[in-house]
Protein backbone atom coordinates (compact mmCIF):
# COMPACT_ATOMS: atom_id res chain seq x y z
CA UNK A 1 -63.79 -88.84 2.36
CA UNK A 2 -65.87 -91.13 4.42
CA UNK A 3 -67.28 -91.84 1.44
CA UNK A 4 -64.30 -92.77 -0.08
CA UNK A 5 -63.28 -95.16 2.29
CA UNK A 6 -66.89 -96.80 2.28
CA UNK A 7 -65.62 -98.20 -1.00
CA UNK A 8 -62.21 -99.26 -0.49
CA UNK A 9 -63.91 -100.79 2.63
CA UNK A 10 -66.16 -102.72 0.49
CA UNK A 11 -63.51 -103.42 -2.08
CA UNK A 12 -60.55 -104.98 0.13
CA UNK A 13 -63.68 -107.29 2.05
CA UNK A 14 -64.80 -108.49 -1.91
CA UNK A 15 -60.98 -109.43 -2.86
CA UNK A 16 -59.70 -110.89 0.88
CA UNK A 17 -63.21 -112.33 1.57
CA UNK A 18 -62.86 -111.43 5.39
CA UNK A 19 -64.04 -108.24 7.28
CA UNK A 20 -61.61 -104.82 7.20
CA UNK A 21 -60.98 -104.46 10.85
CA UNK A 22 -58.98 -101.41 10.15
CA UNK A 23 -58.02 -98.76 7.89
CA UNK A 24 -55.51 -96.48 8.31
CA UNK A 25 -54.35 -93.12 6.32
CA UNK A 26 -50.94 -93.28 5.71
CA UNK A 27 -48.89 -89.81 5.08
CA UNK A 28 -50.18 -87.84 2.04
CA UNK A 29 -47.07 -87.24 -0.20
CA UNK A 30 -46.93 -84.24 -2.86
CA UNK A 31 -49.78 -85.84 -5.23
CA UNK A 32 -53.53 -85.90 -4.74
CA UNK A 33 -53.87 -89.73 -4.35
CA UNK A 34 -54.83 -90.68 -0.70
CA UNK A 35 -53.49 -93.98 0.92
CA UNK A 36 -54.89 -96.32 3.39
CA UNK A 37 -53.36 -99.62 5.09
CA UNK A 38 -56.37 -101.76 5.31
CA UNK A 39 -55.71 -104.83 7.86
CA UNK A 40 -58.46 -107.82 8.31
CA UNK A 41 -57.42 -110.95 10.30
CA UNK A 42 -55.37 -112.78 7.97
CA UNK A 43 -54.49 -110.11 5.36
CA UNK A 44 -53.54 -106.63 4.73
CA UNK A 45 -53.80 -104.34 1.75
CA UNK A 46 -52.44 -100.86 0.67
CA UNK A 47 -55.89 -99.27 -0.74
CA UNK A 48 -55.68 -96.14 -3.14
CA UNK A 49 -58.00 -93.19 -3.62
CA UNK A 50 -56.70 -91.09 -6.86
CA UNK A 51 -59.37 -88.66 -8.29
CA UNK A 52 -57.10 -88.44 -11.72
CA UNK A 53 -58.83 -91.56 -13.82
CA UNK A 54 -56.50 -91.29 -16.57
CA UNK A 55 -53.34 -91.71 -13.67
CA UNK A 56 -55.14 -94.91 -12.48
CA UNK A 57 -55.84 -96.28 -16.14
CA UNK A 58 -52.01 -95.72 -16.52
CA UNK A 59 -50.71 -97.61 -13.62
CA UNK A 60 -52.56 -100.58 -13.79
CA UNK A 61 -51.95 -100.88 -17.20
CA UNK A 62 -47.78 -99.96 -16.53
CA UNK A 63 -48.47 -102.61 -13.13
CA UNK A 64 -49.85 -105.52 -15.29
CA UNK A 65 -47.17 -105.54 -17.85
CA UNK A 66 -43.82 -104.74 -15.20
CA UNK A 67 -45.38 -107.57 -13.37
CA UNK A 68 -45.07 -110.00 -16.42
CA UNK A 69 -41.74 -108.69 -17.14
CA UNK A 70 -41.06 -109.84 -13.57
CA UNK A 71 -39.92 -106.15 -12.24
CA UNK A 72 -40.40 -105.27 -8.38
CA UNK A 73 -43.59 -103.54 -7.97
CA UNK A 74 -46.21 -104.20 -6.12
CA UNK A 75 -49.01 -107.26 -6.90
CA UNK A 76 -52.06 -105.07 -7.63
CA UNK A 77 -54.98 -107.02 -6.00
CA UNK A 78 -58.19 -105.24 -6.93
CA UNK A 79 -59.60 -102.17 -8.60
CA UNK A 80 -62.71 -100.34 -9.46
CA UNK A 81 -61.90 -97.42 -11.92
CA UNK A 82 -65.24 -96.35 -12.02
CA UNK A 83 -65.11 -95.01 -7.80
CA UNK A 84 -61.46 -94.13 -8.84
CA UNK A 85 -60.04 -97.05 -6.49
CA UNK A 86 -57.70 -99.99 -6.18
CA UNK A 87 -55.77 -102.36 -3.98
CA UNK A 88 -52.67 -102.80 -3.95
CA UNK A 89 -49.90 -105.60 -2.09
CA UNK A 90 -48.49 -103.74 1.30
CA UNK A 91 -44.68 -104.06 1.01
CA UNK A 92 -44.73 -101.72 4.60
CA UNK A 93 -43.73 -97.82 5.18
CA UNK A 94 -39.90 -98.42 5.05
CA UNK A 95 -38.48 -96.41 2.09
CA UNK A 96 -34.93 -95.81 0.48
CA UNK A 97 -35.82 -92.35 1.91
CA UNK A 98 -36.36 -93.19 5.02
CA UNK A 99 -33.29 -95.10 5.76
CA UNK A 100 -31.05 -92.42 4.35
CA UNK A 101 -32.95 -89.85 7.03
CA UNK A 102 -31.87 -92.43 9.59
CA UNK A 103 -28.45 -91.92 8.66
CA UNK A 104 -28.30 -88.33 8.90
CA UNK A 105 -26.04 -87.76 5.60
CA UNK A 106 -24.09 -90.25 6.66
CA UNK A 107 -24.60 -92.94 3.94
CA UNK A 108 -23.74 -96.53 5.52
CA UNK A 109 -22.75 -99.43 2.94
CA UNK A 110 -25.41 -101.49 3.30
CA UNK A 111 -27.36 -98.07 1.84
CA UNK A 112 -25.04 -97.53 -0.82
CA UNK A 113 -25.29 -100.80 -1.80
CA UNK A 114 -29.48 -100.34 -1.77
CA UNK A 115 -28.64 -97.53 -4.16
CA UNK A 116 -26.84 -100.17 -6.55
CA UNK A 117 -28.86 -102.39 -6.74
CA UNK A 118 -31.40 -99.26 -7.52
CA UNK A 119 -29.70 -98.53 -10.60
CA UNK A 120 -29.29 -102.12 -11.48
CA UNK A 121 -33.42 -101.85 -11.31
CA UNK A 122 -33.90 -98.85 -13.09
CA UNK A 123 -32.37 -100.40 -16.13
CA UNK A 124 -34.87 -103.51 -16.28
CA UNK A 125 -37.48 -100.48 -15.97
CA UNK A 126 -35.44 -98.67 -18.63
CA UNK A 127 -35.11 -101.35 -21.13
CA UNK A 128 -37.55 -104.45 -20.15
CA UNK A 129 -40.30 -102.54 -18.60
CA UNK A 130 -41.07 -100.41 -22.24
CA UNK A 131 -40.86 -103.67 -24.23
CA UNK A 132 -44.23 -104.35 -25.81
CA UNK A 133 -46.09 -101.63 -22.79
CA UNK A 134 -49.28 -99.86 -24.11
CA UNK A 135 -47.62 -96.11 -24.17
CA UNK A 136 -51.55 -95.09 -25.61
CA UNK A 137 -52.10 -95.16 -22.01
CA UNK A 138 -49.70 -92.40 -20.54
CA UNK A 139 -50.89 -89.55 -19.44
CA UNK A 140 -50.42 -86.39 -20.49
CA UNK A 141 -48.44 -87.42 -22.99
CA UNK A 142 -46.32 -90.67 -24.30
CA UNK A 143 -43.33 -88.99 -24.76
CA UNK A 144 -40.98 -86.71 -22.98
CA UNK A 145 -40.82 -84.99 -25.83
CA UNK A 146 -40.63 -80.77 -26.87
CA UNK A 147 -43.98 -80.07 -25.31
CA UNK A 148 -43.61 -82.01 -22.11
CA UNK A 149 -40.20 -80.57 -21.50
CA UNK A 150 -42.05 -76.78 -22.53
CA UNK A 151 -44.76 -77.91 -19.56
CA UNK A 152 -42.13 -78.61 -17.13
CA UNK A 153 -40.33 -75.52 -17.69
CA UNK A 154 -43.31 -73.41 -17.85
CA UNK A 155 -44.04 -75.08 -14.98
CA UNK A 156 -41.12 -73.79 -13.47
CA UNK A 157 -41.42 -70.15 -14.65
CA UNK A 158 -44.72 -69.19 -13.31
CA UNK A 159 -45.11 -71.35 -10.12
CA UNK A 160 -41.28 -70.40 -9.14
CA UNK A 161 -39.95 -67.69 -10.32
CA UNK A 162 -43.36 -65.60 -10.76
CA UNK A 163 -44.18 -66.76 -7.20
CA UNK A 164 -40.45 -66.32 -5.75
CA UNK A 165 -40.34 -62.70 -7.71
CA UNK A 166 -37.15 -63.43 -9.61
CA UNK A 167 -37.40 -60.97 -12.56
CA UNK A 168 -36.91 -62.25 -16.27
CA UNK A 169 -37.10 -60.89 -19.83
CA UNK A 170 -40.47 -63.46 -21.16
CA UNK A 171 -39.51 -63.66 -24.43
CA UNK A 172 -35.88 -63.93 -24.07
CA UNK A 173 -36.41 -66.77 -21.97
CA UNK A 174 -38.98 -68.43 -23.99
CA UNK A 175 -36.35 -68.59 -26.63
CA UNK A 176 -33.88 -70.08 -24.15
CA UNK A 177 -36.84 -72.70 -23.46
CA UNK A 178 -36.74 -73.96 -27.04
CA UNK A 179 -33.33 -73.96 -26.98
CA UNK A 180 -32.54 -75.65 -24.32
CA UNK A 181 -35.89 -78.29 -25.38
CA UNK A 182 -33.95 -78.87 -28.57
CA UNK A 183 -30.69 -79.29 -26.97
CA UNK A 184 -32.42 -82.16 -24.31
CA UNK A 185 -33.81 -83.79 -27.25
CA UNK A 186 -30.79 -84.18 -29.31
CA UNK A 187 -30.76 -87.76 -26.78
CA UNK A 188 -32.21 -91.01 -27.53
CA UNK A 189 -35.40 -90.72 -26.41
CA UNK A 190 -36.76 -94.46 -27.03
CA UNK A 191 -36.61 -95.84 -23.67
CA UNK A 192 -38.90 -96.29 -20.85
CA UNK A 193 -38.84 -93.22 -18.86
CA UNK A 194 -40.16 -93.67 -14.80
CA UNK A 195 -40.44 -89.97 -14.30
CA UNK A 196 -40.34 -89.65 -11.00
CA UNK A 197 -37.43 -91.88 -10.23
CA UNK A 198 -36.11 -90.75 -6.46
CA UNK A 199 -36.01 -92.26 -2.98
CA UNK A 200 -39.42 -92.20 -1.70
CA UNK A 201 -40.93 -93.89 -4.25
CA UNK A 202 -38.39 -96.98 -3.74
CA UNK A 203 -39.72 -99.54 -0.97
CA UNK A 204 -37.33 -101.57 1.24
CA UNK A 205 -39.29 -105.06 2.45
CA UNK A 206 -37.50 -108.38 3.60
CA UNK A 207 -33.96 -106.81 1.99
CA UNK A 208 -35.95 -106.62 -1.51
CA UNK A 209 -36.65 -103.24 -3.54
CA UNK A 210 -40.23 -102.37 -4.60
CA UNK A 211 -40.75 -99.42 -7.36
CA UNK A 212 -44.03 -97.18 -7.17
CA UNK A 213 -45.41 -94.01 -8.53
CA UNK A 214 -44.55 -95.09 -11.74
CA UNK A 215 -47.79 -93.75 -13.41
CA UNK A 216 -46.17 -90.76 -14.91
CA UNK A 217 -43.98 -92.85 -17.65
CA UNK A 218 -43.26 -92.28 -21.15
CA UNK A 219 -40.66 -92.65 -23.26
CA UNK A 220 -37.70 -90.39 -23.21
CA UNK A 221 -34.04 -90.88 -22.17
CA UNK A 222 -31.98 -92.88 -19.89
CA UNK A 223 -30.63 -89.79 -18.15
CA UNK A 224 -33.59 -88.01 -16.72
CA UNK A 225 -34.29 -90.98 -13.85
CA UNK A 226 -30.94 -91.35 -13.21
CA UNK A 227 -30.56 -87.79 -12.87
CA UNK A 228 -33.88 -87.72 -10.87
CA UNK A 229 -32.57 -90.14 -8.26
CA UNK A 230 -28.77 -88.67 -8.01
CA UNK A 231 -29.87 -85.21 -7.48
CA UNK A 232 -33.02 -85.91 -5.35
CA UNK A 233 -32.78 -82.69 -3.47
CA UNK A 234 -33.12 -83.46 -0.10
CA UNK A 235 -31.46 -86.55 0.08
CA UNK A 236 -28.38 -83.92 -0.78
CA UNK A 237 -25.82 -87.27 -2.05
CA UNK A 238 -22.46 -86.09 -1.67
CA UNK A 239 -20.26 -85.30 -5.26
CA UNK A 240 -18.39 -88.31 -4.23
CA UNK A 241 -21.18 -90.92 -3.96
CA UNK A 242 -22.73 -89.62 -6.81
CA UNK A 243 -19.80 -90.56 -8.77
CA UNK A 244 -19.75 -93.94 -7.58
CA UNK A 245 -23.28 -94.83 -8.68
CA UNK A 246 -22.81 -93.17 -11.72
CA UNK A 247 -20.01 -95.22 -12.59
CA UNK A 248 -22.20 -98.36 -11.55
CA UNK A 249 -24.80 -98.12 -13.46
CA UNK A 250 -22.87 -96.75 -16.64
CA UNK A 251 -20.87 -100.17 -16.45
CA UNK A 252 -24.51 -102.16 -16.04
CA UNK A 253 -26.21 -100.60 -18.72
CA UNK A 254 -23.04 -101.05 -20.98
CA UNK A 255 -23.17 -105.34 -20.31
CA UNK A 256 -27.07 -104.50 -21.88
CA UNK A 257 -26.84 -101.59 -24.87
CA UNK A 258 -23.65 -99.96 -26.73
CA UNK A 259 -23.37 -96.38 -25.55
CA UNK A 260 -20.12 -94.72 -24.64
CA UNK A 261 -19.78 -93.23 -20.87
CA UNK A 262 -19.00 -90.22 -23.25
CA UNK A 263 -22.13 -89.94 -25.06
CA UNK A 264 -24.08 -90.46 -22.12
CA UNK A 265 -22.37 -87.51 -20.15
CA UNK A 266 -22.52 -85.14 -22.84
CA UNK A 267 -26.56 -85.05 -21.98
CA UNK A 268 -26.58 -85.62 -18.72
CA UNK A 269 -26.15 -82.42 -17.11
CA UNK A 270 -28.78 -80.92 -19.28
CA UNK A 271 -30.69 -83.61 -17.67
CA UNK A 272 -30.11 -82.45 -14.09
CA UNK A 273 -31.13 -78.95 -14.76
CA UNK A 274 -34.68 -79.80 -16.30
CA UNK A 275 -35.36 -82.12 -13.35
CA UNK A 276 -33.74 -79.39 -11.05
CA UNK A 277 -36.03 -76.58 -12.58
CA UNK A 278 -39.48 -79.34 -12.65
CA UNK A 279 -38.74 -79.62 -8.49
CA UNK A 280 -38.52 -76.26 -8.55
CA UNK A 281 -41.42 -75.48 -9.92
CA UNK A 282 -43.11 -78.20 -8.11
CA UNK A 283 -41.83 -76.38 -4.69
CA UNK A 284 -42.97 -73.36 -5.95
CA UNK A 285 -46.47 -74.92 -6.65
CA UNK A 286 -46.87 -76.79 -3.28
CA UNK A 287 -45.37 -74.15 -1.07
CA UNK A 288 -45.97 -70.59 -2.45
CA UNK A 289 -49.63 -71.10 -3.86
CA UNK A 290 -50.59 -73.89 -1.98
CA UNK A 291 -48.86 -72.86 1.48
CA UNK A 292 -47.29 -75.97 2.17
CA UNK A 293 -44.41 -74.49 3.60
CA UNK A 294 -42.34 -77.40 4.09
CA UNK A 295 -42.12 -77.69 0.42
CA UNK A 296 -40.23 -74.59 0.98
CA UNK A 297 -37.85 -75.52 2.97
CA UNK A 298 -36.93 -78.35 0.33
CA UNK A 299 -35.03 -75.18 -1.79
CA UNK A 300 -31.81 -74.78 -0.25
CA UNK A 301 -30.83 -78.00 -1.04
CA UNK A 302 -32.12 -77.85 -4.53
CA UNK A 303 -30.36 -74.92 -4.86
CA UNK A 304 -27.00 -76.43 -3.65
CA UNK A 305 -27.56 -78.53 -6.77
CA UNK A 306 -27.86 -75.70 -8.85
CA UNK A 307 -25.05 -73.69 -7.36
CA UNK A 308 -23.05 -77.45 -8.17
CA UNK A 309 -24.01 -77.02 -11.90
CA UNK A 310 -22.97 -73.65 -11.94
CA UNK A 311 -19.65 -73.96 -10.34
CA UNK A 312 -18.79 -77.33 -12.32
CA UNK A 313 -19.21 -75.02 -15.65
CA UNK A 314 -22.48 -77.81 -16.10
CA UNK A 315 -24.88 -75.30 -17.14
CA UNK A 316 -25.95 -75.52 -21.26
CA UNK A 317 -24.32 -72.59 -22.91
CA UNK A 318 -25.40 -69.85 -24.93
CA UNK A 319 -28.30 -69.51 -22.88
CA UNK A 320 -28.24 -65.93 -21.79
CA UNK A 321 -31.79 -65.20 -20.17
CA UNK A 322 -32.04 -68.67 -18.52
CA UNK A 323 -28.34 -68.65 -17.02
CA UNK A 324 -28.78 -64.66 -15.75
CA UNK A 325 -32.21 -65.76 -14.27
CA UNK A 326 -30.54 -69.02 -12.28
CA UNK A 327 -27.38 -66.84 -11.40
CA UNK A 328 -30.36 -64.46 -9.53
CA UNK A 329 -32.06 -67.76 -7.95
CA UNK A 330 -28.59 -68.09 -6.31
CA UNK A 331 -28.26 -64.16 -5.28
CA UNK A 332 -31.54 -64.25 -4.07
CA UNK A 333 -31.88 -62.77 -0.20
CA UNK A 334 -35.10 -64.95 0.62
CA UNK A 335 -34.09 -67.76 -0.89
CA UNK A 336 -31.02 -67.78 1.07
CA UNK A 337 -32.94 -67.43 4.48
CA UNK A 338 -34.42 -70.53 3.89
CA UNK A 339 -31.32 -72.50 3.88
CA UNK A 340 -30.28 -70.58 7.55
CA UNK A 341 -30.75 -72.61 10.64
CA UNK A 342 -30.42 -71.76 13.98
CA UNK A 343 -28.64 -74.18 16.29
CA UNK A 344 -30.88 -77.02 18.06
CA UNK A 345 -30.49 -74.91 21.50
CA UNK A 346 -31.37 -71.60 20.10
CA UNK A 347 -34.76 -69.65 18.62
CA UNK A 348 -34.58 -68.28 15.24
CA UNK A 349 -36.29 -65.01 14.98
CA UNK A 350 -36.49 -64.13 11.30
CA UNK A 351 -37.15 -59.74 10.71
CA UNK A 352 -38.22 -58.86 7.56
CA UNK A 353 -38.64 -55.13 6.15
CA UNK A 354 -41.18 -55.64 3.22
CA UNK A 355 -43.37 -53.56 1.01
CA UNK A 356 -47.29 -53.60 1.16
CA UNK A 357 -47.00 -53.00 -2.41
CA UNK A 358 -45.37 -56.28 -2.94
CA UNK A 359 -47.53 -58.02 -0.18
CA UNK A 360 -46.98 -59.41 3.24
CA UNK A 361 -43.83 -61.86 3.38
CA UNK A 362 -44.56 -65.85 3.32
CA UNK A 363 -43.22 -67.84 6.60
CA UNK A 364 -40.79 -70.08 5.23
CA UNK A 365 -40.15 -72.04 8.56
CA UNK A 366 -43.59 -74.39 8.38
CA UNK A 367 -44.78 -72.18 11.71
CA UNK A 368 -47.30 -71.01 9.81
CA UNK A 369 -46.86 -67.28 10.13
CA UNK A 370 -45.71 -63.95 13.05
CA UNK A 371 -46.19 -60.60 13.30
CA UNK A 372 -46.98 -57.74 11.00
CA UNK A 373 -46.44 -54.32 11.91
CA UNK A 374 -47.77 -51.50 10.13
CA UNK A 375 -45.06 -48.34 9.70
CA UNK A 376 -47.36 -46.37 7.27
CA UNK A 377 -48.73 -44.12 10.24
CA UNK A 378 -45.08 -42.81 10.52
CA UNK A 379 -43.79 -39.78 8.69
CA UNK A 380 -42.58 -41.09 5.31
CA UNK A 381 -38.45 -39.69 5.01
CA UNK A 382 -39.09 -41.10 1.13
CA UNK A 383 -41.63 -38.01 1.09
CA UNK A 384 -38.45 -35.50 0.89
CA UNK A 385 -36.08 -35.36 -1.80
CA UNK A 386 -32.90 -35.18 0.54
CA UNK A 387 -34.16 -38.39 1.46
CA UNK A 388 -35.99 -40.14 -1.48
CA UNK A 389 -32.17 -42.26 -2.66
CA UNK A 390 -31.62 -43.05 0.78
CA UNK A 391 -32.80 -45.93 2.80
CA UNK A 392 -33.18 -46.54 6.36
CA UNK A 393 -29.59 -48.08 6.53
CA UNK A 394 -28.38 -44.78 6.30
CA UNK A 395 -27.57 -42.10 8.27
CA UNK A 396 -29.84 -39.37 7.31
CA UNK A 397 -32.87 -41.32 7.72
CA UNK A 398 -31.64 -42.67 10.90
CA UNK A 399 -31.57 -39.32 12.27
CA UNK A 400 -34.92 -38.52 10.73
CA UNK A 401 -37.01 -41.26 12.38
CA UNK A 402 -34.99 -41.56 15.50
CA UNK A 403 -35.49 -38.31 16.69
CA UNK A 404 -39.37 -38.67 16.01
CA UNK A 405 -41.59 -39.62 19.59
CA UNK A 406 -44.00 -41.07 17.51
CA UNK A 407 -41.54 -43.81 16.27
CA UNK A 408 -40.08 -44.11 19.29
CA UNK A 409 -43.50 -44.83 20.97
CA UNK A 410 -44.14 -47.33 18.19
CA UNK A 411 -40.75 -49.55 18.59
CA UNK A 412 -41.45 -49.33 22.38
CA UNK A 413 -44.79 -50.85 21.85
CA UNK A 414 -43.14 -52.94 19.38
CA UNK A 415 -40.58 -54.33 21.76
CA UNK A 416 -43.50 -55.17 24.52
CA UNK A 417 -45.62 -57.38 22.46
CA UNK A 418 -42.15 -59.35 20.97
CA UNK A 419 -40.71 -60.04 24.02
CA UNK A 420 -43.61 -61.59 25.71
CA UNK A 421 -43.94 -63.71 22.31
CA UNK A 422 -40.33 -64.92 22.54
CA UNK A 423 -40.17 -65.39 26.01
CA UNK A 424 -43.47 -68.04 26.10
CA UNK A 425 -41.04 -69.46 22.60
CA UNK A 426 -38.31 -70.14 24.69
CA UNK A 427 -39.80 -71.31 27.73
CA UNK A 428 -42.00 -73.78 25.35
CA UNK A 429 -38.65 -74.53 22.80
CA UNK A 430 -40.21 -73.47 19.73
CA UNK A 431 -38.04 -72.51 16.87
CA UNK A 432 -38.85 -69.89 14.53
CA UNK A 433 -40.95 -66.70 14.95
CA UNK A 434 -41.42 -64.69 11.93
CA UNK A 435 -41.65 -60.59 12.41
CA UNK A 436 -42.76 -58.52 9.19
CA UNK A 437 -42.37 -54.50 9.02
CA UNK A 438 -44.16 -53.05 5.95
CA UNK A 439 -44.52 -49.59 4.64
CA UNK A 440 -45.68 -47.79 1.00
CA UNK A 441 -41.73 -48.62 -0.47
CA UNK A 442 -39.93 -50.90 1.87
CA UNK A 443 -37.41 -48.93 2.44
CA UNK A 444 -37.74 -45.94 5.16
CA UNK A 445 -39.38 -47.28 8.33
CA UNK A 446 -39.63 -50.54 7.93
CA UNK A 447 -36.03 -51.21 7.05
CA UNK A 448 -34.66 -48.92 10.23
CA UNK A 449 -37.63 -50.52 12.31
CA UNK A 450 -36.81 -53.82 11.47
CA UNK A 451 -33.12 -53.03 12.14
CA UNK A 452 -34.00 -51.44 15.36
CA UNK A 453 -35.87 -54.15 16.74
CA UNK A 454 -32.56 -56.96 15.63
CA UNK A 455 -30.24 -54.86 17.88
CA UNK A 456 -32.84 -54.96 20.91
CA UNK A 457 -33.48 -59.10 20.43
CA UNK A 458 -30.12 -59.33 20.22
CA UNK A 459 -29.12 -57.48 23.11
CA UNK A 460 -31.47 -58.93 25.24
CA UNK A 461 -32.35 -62.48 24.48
CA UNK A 462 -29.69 -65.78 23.42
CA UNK A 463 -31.41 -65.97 19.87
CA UNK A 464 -30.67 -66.11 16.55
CA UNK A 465 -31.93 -63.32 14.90
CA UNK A 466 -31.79 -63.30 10.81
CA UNK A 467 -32.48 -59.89 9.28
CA UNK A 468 -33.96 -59.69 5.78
CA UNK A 469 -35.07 -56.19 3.78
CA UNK A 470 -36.54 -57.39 0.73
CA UNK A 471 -36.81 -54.50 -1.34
CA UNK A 472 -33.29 -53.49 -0.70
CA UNK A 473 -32.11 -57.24 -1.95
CA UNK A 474 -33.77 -56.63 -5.27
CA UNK A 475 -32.38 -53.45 -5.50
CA UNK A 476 -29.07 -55.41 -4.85
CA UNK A 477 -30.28 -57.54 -7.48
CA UNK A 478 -31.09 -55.25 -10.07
């Protein structure tokens, strides 16, 4: 990295002619390009490090032409494709995003009116921006066409729901895939597409918006960026507002093309869902196999949109595998959890019963991980057939283990090491501590130890305790 720096060093002082005093990383977003504010005496730069050539080919190609066609991106100062570099005009850190956080889901007028004048943007990108552009340059493909929309959904099927364990039938929904690909594509699909069309890629400078990340275009339809920045999962826009801007920007792009509000509509959900399932997936990606876990916690409110779909009868029809597999997303116990917060004053202390079959549970809170306690020295009930359709919810087992001193000995020393740990939380107002009981099945001892230990948090400490038995919730499931 030092490296890397050495030459955007040497790059901002051959454009601004004047030594870099400083350079600064700025917050690393979900991609692999690395940013740095760059500030000399008299000027200041935004210098990027992307190690995806055929990305940086595509944006300053896509920043030279928007820039003739007089759209709001940045001025792009300098670049050296070779080191994988460039310069580009800083238009500061304050983002659509970033205001709307400010408001705490309260979305003020002069906001709304940002998102407006968003939409009234979007359509210069939409219909200006694709005007004579060089689509040889996008990358991976030039088109949102059938195999980009088969990437995103594959995309979605084995970085979320492999990774989340949501069971599916593969060639059942691979059918569903192709149908639903076919039933996207029956849109026009001849305009500009931004792909990644949402809030933090909109700048805010002087009262002026500024579009970036724009390197993933192609051509495809008008719905899938309007649909990006609508549904934007954590921004969570109420139904109401949404309405509003979809009426705006249907009435815009009506004073520029002839298309019914009809028309439009009757794709547009489909749209949501593929950009709903790509975020999933992308969650999925950054969070499960990566371990960024506050990807994670960006679900629930992707899900909300999902459960919106559902309940709005949005969802494509006679699409039996995909529809039973989403319906499962919603049922799902972990998934759930995620979207459970404790109150500001209080510790959440999530339990989990788990199978070592299955593997140790992920921490979904961003602390990085708890405890994991180890039931398979106990005597297994699941051994005995008066016990083996039984779980340790019910009574049988109960009596089993509870009248055992070795279990007993185990929750006591159980109980010792937790309440040390969430006394030094609560003294030092942390939030979340994750516990994990595991044994062979998931469903003997560690359910009734993970139940056990719930009642004696809750009896002696003010927290919030959130009980989870995994195996038992796909059983549930299934």
């Amino acid at each position: 990295m030092n490296n890397v720096i050495s030459q955007i060093k040497r790059l901002y002082e051959s454009w601004a002619k004047e030594e870099a005093i400083q350079i600064t990383p700025l917050a690393q977003s979900g991609s692999y390009r690395k940013y740095f504010r760059i500030t000399g005496k008299e000027k200041t730069a935004i210098g990027v490090f992307n190690p995806d050539k055929n990305e940086n080919a595509a944006f300053i190609s896509f920043t030279k032409r928007f820039i003739k066609k007089e759209l709001n991106v940045p001025r792009l100062y300098s670049h050296q494709l070779k080191n994988n570099i460039y310069l580009i005009e800083d238009l500061g850190d304050t983002t659509l995003y970033s205001l709307v956080e400010m408001e705490k889901g309260k979305i003020s007028e002069k906001t709304l009116s940002y998102y407006k004048d968003t939409l009234s943007h979007l359509i210069c990108f939409q219909l200006d921006g694709g005007k004579g552009l060089d689509y040889s340059v996008c990358y991976p493909r030039n088109k949102f066409d059938k195999q980009s929309i088969m990437w995103d959904l594959n995309y979605f099927k084995y970085y979320f729901l492999k990774l989340a364990k949501i069971s599916f039938d593969e060639q059942k929904l691979e059918d569903d895939f192709n149908s639903f690909a076919k039933l996207l594509l029956e849109a026009d699909t001849k305009y500009f597409m931004y792909r990644d069309f949402q809030s933090r890629n909109i700048l805010v400078n002087n009262d002026q918006l500024y579009f970036i990340d724009y390197q993933g275009g192609r051509k495809g339809a008008l719905q899938y960026d309007v649909a990006s920045l609508l549904f934007q999962a954590k921004v969570n826009l109420t139904n109401e507002i949404r309405k509003k801007l979809l009426s705006h920007y249907l009435v815009e792009l009506q004073k520029r093309v002839k298309i019914s509000s009809k028309e439009f509509k009757k794709h547009y959900y489909n749209y949501i869902l593929i950009r709903l399932l790509q975020t999933l997936g992308a969650y999925g990606f950054r969070g499960y196999f990566e371990n960024k876990s506050h990807f994670l916690l960006s679900i629930p409110y992707a899900l909300k949109n999902l459960q919106w779909l559902l309940e709005n009868n949005h969802l494509p029809k006679k699409l039996p595998e995909l529809n039973r597999v989403l319906a499962s997303i919603l049922e799902n116990e972990e998934l759930k959890i995620l979207g459970i917060k404790s109150s500001d004053k209080k510790l959440k202390v999530t339990v989990n019963s788990f199978s070592y079959k299955e593997g140790i549970p992920k921490d979904f809170s961003g602390n990085g991980g708890g405890f994991v306690f180890d039931c398979r020295s106990l005597e297994n009930p699941g051994r005995y057939t008066e016990y083996s359709n039984s779980t340790g919810l019910d009574e049988n087992v109960i009596h089993f283990l509870k009248d055992r001193v070795d279990v007993k000995e185990f929750l006591d020393s159980v109980y010792s090491i937790v309440d040390e740990s969430v006394k030094k939380y609560l003294q030092r107002d942390f939030k979340n501590l994750l516990i994990n009981f595991g044994c062979t099945g998931g469903q003997h001892r560690s359910v009734y130890c993970a139940e056990n230990l719930a009642k004696h948090l809750n009896k002696k400490f003010d927290v919030t305790v959130v009980i989870n038995h995994t195996q038992l919730s796909k059983k549930d499931i299934l």
